[in-house]
C-alpha atoms as a PDB file:
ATOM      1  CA  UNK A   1      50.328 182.774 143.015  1.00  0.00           C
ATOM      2  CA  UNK A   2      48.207 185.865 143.721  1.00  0.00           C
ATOM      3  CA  UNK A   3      47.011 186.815 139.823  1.00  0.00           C
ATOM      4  CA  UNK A   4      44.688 189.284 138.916  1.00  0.00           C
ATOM      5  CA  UNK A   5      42.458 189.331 135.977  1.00  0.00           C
ATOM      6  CA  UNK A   6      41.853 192.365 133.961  1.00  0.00           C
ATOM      7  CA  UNK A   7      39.254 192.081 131.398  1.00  0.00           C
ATOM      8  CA  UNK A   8      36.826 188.966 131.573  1.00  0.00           C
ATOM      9  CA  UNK A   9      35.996 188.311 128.229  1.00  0.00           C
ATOM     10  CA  UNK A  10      36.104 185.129 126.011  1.00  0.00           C
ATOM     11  CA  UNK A  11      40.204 184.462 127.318  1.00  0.00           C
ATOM     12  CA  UNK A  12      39.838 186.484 130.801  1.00  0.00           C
ATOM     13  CA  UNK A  13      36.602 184.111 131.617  1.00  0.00           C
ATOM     14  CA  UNK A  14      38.790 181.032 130.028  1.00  0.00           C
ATOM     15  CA  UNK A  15      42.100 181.860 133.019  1.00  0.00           C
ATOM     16  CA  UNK A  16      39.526 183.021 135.405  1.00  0.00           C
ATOM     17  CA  UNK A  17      38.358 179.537 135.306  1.00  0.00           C
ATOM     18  CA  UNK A  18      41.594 177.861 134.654  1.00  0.00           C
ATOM     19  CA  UNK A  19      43.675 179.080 137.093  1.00  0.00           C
ATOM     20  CA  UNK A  20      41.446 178.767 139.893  1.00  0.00           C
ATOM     21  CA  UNK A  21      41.407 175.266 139.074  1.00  0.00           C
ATOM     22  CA  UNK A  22      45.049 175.051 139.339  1.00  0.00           C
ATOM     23  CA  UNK A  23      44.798 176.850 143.109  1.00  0.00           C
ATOM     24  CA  UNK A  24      45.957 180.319 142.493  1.00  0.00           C
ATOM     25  CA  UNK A  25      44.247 183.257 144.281  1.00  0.00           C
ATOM     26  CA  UNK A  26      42.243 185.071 141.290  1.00  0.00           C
ATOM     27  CA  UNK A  27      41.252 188.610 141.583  1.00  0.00           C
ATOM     28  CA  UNK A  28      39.079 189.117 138.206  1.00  0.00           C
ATOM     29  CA  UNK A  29      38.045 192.572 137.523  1.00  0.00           C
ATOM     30  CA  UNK A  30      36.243 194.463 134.390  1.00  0.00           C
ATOM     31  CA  UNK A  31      35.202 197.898 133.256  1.00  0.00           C
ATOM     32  CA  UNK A  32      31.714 197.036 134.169  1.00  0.00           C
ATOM     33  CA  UNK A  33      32.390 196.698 138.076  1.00  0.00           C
ATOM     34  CA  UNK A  34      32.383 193.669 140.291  1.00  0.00           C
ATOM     35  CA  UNK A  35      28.491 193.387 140.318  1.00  0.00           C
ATOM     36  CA  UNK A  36      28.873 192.367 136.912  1.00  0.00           C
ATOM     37  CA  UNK A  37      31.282 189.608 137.847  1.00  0.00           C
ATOM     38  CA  UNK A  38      29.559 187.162 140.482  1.00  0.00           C
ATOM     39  CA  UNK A  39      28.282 184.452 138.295  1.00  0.00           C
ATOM     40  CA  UNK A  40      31.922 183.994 137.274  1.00  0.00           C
ATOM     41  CA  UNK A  41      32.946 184.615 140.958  1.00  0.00           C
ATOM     42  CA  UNK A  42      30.654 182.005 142.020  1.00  0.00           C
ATOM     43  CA  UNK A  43      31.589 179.468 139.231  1.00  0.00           C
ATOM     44  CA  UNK A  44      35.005 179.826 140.196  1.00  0.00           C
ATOM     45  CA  UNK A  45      35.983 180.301 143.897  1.00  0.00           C
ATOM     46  CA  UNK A  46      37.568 184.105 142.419  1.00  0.00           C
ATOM     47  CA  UNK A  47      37.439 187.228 143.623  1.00  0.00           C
ATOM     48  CA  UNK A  48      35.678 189.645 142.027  1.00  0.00           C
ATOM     49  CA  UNK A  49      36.977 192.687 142.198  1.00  0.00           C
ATOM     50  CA  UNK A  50      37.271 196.400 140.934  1.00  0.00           C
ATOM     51  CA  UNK A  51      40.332 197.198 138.245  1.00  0.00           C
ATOM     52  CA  UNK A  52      42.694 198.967 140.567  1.00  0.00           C
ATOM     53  CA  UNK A  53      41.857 196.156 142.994  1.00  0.00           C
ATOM     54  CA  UNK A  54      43.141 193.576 140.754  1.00  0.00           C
ATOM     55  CA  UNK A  55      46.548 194.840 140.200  1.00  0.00           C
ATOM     56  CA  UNK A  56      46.838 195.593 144.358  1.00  0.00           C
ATOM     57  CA  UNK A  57      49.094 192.809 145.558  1.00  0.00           C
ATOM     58  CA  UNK A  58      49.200 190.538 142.925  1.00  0.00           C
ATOM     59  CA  UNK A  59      52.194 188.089 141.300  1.00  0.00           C
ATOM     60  CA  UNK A  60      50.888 188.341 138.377  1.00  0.00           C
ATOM     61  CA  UNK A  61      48.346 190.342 136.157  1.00  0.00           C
ATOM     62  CA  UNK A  62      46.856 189.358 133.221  1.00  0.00           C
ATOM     63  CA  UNK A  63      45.755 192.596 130.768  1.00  0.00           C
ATOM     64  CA  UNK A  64      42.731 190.931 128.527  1.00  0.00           C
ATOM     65  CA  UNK A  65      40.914 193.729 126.964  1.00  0.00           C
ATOM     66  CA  UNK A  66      40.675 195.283 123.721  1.00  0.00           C
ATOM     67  CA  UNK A  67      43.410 196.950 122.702  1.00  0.00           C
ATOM     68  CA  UNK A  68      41.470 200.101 122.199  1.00  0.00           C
ATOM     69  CA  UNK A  69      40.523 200.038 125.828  1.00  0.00           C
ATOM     70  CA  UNK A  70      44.453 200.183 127.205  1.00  0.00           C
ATOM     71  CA  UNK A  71      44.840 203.987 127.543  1.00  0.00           C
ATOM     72  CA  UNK A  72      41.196 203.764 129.436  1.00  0.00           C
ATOM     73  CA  UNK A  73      42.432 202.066 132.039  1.00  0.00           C
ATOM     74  CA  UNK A  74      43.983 204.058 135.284  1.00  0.00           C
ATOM     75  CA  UNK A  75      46.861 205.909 134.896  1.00  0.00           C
ATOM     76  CA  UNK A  76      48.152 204.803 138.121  1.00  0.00           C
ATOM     77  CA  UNK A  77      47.382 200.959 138.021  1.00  0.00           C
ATOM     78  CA  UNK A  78      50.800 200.186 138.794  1.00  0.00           C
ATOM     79  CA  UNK A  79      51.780 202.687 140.425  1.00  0.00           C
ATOM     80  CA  UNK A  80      52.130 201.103 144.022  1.00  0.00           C
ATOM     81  CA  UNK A  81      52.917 198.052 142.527  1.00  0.00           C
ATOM     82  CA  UNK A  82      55.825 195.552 143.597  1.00  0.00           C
ATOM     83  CA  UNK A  83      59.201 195.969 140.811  1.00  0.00           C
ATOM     84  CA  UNK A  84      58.642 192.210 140.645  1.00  0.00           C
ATOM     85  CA  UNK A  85      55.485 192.244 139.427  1.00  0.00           C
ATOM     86  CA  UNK A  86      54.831 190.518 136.171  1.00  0.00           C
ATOM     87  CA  UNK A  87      51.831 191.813 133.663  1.00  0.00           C
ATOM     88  CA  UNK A  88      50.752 189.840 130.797  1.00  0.00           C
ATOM     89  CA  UNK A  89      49.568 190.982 127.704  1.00  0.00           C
ATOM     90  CA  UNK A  90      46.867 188.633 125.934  1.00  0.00           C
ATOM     91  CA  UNK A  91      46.034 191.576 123.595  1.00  0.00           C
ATOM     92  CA  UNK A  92      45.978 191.400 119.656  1.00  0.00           C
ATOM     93  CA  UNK A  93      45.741 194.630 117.081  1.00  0.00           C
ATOM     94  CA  UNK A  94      42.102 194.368 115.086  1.00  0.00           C
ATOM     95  CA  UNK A  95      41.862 197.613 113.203  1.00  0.00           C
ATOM     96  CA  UNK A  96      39.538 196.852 110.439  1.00  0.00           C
ATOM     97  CA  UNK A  97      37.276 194.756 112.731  1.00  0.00           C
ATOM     98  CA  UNK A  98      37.454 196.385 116.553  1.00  0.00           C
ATOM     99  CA  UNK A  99      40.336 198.759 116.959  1.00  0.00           C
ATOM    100  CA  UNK A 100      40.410 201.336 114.733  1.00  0.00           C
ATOM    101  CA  UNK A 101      43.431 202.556 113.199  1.00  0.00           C
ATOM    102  CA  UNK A 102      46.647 203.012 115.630  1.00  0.00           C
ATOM    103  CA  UNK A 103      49.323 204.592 113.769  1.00  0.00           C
ATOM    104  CA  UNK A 104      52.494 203.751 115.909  1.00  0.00           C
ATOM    105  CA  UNK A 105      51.155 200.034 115.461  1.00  0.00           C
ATOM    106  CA  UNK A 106      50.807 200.424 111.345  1.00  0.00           C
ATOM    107  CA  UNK A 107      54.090 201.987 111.709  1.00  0.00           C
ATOM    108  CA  UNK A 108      55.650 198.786 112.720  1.00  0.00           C
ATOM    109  CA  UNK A 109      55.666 199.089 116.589  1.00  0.00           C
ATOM    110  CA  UNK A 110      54.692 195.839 118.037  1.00  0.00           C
ATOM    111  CA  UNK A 111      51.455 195.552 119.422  1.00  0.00           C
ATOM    112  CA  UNK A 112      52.836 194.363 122.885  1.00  0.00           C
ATOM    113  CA  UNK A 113      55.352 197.491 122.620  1.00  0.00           C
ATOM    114  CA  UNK A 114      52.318 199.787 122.579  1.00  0.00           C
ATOM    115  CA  UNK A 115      50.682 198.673 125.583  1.00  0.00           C
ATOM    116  CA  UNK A 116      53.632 198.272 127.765  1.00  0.00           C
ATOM    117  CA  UNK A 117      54.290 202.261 126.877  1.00  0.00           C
ATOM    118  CA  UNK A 118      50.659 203.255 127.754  1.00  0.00           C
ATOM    119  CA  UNK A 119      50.850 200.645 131.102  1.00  0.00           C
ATOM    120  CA  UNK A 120      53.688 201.907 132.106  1.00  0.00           C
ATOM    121  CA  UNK A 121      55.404 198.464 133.008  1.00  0.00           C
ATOM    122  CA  UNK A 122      57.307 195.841 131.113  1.00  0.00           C
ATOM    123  CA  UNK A 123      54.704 193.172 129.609  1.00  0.00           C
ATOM    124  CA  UNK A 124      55.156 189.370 128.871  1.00  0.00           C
ATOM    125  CA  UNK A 125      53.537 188.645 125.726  1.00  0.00           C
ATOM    126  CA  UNK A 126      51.519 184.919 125.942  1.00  0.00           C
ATOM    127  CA  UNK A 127      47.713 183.573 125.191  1.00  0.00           C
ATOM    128  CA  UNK A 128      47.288 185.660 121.928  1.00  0.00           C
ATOM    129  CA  UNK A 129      47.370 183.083 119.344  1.00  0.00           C
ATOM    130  CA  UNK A 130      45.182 180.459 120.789  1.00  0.00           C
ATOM    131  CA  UNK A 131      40.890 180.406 120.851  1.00  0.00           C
ATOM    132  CA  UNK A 132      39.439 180.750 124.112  1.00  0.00           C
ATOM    133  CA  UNK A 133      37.574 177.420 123.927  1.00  0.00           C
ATOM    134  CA  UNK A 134      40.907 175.821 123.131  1.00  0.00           C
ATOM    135  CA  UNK A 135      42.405 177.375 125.747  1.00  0.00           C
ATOM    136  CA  UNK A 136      39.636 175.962 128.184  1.00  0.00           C
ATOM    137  CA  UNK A 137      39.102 172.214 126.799  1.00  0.00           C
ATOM    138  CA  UNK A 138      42.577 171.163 124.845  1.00  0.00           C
ATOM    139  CA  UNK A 139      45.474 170.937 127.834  1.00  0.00           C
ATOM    140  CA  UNK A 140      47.130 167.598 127.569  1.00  0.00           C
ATOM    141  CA  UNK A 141      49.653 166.842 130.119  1.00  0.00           C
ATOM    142  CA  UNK A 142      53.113 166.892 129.544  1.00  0.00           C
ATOM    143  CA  UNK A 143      54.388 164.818 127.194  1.00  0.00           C
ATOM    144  CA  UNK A 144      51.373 163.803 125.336  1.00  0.00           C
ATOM    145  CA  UNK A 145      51.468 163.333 121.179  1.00  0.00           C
ATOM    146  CA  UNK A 146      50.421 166.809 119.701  1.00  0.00           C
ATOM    147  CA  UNK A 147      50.505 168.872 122.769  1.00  0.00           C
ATOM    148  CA  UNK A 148      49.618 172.906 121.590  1.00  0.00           C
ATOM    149  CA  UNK A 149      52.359 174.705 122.002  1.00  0.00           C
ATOM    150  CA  UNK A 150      52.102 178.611 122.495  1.00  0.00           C
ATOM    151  CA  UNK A 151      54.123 181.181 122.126  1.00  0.00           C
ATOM    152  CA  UNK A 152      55.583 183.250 124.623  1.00  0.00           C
ATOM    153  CA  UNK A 153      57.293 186.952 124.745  1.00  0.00           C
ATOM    154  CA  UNK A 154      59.378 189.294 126.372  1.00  0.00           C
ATOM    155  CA  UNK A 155      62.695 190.759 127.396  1.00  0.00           C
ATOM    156  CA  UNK A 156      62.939 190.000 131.506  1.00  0.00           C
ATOM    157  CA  UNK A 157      64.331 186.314 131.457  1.00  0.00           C
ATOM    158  CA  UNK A 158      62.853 185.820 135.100  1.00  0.00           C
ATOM    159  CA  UNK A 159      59.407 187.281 134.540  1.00  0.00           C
ATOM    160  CA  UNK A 160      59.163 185.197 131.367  1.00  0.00           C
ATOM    161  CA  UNK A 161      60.314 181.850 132.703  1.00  0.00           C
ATOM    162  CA  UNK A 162      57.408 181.932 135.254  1.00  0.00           C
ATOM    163  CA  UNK A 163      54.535 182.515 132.528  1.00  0.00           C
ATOM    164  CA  UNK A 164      56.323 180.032 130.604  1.00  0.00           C
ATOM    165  CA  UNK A 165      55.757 177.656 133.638  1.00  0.00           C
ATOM    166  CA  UNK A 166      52.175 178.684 134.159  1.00  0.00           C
ATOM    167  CA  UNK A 167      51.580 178.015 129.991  1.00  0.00           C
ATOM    168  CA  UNK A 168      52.958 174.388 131.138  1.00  0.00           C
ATOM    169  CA  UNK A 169      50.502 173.953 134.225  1.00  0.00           C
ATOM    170  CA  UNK A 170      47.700 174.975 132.162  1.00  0.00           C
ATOM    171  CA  UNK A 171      48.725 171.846 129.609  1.00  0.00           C
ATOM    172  CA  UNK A 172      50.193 173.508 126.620  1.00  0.00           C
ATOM    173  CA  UNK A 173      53.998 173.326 125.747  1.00  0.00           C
ATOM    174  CA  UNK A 174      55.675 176.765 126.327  1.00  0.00           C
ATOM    175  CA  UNK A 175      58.189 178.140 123.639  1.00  0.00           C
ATOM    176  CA  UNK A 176      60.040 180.946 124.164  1.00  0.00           C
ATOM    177  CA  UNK A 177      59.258 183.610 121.116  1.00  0.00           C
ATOM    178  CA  UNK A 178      61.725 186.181 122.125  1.00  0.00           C
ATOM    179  CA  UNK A 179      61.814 189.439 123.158  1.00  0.00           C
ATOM    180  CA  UNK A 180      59.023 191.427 123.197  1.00  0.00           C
ATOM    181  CA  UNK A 181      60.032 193.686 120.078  1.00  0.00           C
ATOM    182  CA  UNK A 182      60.158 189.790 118.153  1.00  0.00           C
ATOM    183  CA  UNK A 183      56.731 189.608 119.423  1.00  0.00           C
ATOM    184  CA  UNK A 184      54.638 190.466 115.789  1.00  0.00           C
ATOM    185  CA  UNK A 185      55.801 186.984 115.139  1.00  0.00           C
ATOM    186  CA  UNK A 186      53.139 185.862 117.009  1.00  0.00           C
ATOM    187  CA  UNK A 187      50.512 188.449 116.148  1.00  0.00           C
ATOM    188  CA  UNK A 188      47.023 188.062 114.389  1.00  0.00           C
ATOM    189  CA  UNK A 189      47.877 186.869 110.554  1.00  0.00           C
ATOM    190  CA  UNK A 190      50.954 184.820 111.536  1.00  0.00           C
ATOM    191  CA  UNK A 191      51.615 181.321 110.931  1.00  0.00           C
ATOM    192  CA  UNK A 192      51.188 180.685 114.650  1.00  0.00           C
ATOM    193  CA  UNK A 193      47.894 182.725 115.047  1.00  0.00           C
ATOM    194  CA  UNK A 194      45.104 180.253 115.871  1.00  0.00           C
ATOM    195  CA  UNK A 195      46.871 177.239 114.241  1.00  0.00           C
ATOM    196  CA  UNK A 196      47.152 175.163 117.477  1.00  0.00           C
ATOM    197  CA  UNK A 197      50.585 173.815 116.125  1.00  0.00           C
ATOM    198  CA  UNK A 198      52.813 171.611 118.841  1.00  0.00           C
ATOM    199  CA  UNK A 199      56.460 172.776 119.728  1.00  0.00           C
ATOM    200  CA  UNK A 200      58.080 172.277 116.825  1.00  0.00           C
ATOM    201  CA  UNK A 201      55.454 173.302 114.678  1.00  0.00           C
ATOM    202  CA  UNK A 202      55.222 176.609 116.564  1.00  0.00           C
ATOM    203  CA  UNK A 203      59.103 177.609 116.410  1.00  0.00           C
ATOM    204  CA  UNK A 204      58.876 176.794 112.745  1.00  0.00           C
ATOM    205  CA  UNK A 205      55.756 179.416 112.511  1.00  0.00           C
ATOM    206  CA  UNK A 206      57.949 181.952 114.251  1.00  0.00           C
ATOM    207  CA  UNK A 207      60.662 181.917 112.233  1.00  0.00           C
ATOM    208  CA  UNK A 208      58.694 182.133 108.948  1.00  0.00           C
ATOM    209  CA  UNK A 209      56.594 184.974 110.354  1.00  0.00           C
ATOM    210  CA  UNK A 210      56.804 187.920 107.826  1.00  0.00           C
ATOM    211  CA  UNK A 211      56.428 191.638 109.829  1.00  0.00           C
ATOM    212  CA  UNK A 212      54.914 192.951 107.150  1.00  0.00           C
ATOM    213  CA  UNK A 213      50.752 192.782 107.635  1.00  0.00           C
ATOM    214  CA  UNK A 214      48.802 191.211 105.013  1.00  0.00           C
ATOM    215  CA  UNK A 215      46.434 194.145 103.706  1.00  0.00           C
ATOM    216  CA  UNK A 216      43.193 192.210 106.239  1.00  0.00           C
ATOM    217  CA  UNK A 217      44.763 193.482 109.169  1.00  0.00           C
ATOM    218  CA  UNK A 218      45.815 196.284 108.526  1.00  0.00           C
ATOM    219  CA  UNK A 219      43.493 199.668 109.655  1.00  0.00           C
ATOM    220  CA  UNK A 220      41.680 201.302 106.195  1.00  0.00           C
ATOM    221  CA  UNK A 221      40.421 204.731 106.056  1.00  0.00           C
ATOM    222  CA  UNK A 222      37.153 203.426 107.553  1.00  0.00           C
ATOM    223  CA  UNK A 223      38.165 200.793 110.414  1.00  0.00           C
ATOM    224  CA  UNK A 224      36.800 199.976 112.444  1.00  0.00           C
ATOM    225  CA  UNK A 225      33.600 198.174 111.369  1.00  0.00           C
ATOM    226  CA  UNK A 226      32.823 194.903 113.163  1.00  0.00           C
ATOM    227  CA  UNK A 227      33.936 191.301 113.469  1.00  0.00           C
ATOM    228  CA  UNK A 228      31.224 190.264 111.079  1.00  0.00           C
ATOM    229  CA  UNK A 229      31.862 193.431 108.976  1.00  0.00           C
ATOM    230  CA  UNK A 230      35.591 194.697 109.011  1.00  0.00           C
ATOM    231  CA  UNK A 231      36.194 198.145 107.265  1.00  0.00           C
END
């Protein structure tokens, strides 16, 4: 597949790498510019490329970026873009350490739901819930004892099934979460965040996921502060 990269952080670094390796064309792009990119671009055989370049063409795009950052990002990304195009959304709501408050999102909207309004496209909700560095070193083919499962959202059945399949080529077990407003199953706080459960272990989280946020991640009157130092 042709899949472009947005964001090259701790997980947009980890599928920059990964997919590569699995012989997809890879467009990675940042806010920074593709001058900033070509250690990674070297690494990994990808392209590195400006944002609007990334989503030009592509099978697939992969939004990794704070979720503050989303309404930064060009109006018209899409807006030449292929109906079949599939976007991902990797992004997860941290108020108190990153984010600052977002008041549709502490009004119950799912975090996914947000950014597909301000992209303007349907999203697929998938590699939230998992640490980059797990993401890089812990695939195990199929079938192995304790294979990760992870999680994956959204309401186009097509679109879906193919990240599903690319959650399986990158060695985790794929489970379907749902649509994407059953999404804040899977968000930070769950029983599925960062747990690194297998398949059964994963629908199990899901369906004892509570909507309501534990008071940690939700925004306070003086979010955001830092990783280190939430407010």
């Amino acid at each position: 597949m042709r899949i472009g990269i947005i964001g090259a952080g701790n997980i947009g670094g980890t599928l920059t790498r990964r997919l590569t390796a699995l012989g997809h064309d890879v467009a990675v792009a940042n806010s920074r510019g593709p001058q900033t990119l070509a250690d990674l671009a070297s690494e990994t055989g990808a392209r590195a490329v400006t944002v609007e370049e990334a989503a030009r063409g592509a099978d697939l795009v992969v939004v990794t970026i704070p979720l503050n950052r989303v309404p930064d990002l060009p109006a018209d990304l899409f807006g030449q873009a292929d109906d079949a195009l599939i976007v991902v959304d990797t992004g997860n709501y941290y108020p108190r350490q990153r984010d600052g408050r977002i008041e549709d999102i502490e009004n119950g909207l799912p975090e996914s739901r947000w950014t597909e309004r301000h992209l303007g496209r349907p999203v697929i909700k998938a590699f939230n819930n998992i640490y980059a560095q797990h993401l890089a070193d812990d695939g195990r083919p199929a079938g192995s004892p304790g294979r990760i499962a992870l999680p994956v959202a959204g309401d186009d059945p097509s679109a879906k099934a193919t990240v599903l399949a690319l959650v399986d080529a990158l060695g985790f077990d794929a489970v379907d979460a749902g649509t994407l407003d059953e999404s804040w199953r899977q968000q930070p706080g769950s029983p599925v965040y960062t747990t690194d459960k297998d398949a059964d272990g994963v629908r199990r989280a899901l369906a004892e996921a509570n909507p309501d946020r534990a008071p940690e991640w939700q925004g306070s009157a003086d979010s955001p502060g830092t990783f280190d130092a939430p407010a």
